[in-house]
Protein backbone atom coordinates (compact mmCIF):
# COMPACT_ATOMS: atom_id res chain seq x y z
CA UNK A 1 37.79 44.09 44.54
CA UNK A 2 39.60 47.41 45.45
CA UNK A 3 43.67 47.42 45.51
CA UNK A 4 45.16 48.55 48.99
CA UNK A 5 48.91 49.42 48.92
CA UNK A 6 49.18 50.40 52.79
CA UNK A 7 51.19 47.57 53.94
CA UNK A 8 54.39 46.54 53.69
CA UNK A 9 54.62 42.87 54.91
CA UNK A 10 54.12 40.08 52.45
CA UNK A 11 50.76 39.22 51.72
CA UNK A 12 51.17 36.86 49.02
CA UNK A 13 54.18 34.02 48.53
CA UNK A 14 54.57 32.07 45.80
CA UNK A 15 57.29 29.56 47.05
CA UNK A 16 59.94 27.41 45.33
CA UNK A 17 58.79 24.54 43.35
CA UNK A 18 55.23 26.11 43.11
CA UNK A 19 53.39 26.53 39.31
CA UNK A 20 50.72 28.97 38.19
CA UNK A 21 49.32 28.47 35.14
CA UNK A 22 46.71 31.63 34.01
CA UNK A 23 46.92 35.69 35.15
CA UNK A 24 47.32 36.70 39.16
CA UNK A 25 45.98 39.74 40.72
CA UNK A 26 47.09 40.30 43.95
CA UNK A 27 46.60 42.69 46.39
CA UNK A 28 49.74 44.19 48.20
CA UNK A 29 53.19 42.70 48.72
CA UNK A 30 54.07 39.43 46.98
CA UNK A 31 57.48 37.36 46.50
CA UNK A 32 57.93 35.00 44.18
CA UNK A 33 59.90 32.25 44.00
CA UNK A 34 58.16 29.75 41.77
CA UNK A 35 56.82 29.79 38.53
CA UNK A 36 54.03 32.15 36.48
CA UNK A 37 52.71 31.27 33.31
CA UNK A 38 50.47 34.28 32.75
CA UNK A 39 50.83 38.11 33.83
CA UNK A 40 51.12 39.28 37.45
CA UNK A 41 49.11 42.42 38.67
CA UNK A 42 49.69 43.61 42.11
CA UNK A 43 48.95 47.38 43.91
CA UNK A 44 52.51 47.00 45.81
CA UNK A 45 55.88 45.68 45.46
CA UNK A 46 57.38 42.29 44.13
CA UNK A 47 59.97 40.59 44.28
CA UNK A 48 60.77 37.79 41.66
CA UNK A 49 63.66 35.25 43.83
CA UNK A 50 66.73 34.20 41.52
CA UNK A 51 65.19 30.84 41.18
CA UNK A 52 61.80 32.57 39.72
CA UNK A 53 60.34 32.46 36.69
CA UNK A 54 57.39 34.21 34.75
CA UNK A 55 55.90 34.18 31.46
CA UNK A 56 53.71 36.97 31.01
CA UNK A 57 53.92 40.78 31.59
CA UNK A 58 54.21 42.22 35.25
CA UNK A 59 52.24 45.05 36.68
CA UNK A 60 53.57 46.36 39.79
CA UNK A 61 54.36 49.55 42.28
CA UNK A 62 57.46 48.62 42.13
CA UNK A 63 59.89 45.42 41.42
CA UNK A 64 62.62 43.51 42.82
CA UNK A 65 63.79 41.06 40.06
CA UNK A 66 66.35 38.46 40.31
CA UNK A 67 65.21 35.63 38.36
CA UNK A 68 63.69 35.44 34.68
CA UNK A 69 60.50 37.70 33.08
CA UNK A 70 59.62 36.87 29.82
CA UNK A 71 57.09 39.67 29.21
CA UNK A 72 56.89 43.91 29.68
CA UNK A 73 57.59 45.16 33.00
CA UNK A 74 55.31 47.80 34.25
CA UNK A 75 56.34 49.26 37.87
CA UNK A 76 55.46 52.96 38.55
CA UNK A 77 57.72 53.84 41.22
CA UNK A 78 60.81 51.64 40.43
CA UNK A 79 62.96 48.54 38.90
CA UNK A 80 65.71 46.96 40.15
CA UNK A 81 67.26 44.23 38.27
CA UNK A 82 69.63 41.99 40.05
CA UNK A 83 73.04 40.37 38.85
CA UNK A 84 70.92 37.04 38.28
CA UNK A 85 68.16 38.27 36.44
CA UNK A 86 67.04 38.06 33.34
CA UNK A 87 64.45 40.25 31.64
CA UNK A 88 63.38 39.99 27.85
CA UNK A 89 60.37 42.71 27.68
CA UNK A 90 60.25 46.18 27.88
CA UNK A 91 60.68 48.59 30.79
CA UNK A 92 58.41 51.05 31.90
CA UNK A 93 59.33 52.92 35.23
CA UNK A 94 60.27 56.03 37.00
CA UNK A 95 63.12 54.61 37.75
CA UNK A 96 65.65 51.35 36.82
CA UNK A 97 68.66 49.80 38.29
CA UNK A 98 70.44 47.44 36.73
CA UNK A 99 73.53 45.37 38.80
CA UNK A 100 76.35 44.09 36.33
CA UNK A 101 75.76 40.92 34.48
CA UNK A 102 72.04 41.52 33.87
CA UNK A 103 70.49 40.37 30.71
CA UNK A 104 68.34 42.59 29.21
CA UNK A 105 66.10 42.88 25.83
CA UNK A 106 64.02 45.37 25.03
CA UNK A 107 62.71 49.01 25.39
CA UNK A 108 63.42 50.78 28.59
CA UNK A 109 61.49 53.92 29.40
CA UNK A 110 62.35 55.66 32.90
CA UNK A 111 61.38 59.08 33.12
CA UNK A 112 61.19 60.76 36.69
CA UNK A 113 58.84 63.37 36.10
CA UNK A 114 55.54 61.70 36.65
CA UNK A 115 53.31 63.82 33.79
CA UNK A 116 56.13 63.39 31.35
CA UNK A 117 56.41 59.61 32.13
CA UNK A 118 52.76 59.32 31.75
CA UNK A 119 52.73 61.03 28.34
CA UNK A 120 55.56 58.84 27.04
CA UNK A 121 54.26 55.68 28.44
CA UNK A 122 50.95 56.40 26.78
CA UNK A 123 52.90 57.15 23.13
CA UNK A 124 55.11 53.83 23.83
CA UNK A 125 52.30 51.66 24.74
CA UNK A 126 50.55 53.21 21.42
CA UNK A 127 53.16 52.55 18.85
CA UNK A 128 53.72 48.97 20.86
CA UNK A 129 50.17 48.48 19.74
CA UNK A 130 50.73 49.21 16.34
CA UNK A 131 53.97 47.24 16.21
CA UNK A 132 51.92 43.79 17.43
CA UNK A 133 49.37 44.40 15.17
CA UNK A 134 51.49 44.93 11.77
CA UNK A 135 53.62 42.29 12.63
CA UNK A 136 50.39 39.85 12.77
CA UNK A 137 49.56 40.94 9.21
């Protein structure tokens, strides 16, 4: 399956009171305002709803979050974290937002200078690696 990310309307809703349990890959736009149990992999934008949760990392162009991500956050072009949100997990982005009141653990990486943020990202991802792996032992 190839990833588009030419359109901007919502191509995939997850609404209120909905459950996934396991890993979605999605193609395009999605909104979310149920529950994940797993990691989320889209081409294009998300946005999590207030009244969203996930449990699992999130891989998108770019993110919208106002509810809870337990897991890393990987958006290329941008993160915006609302004044209801709540992310524990690292950050890796070009660029972050964060409203007041947002609760926030872990790493952050935003680097606007798309080589650069590749090289770090590839070092952070790297020691993250080696973190997991002595912690296990």
């Amino acid at each position: 399956m190839a990833f588009r990310s030419d359109d901007i309307s919502i191509n995939t809703l997850v609404g209120n009171g909905s459950f996934i349990q396991g890993n979605l890959k999605v193609n395009g736009f999605i909104r979310i305002d149920g529950d994940i149990d797993g990691d989320l992999e889209t081409d294009g934008a998300v946005i999590i709803s207030e009244r969203a949760r996930i449990r699992g990392n999130l891989t998108a162009k770019s993110a919208v979050i106002g509810g809870i991500v337990l897991g890393d956050v990987k958006a290329k072009e941008g993160v915006k974290l609302l004044s209801s949100s709540a992310v524990i997990g690292n950050i890796i982005t070009r660029k972050v937002q964060m409203e007041d009141k947002v609760v926030f653990h872990g790493h952050c990486i935003s680097i606007e200078d798309e080589s650069k943020f590749e090289e770090e990202t590839a070092k952070f991802l790297q020691a993250k690696v080696i973190r997991d792996k002595a912690a296990i032992i």
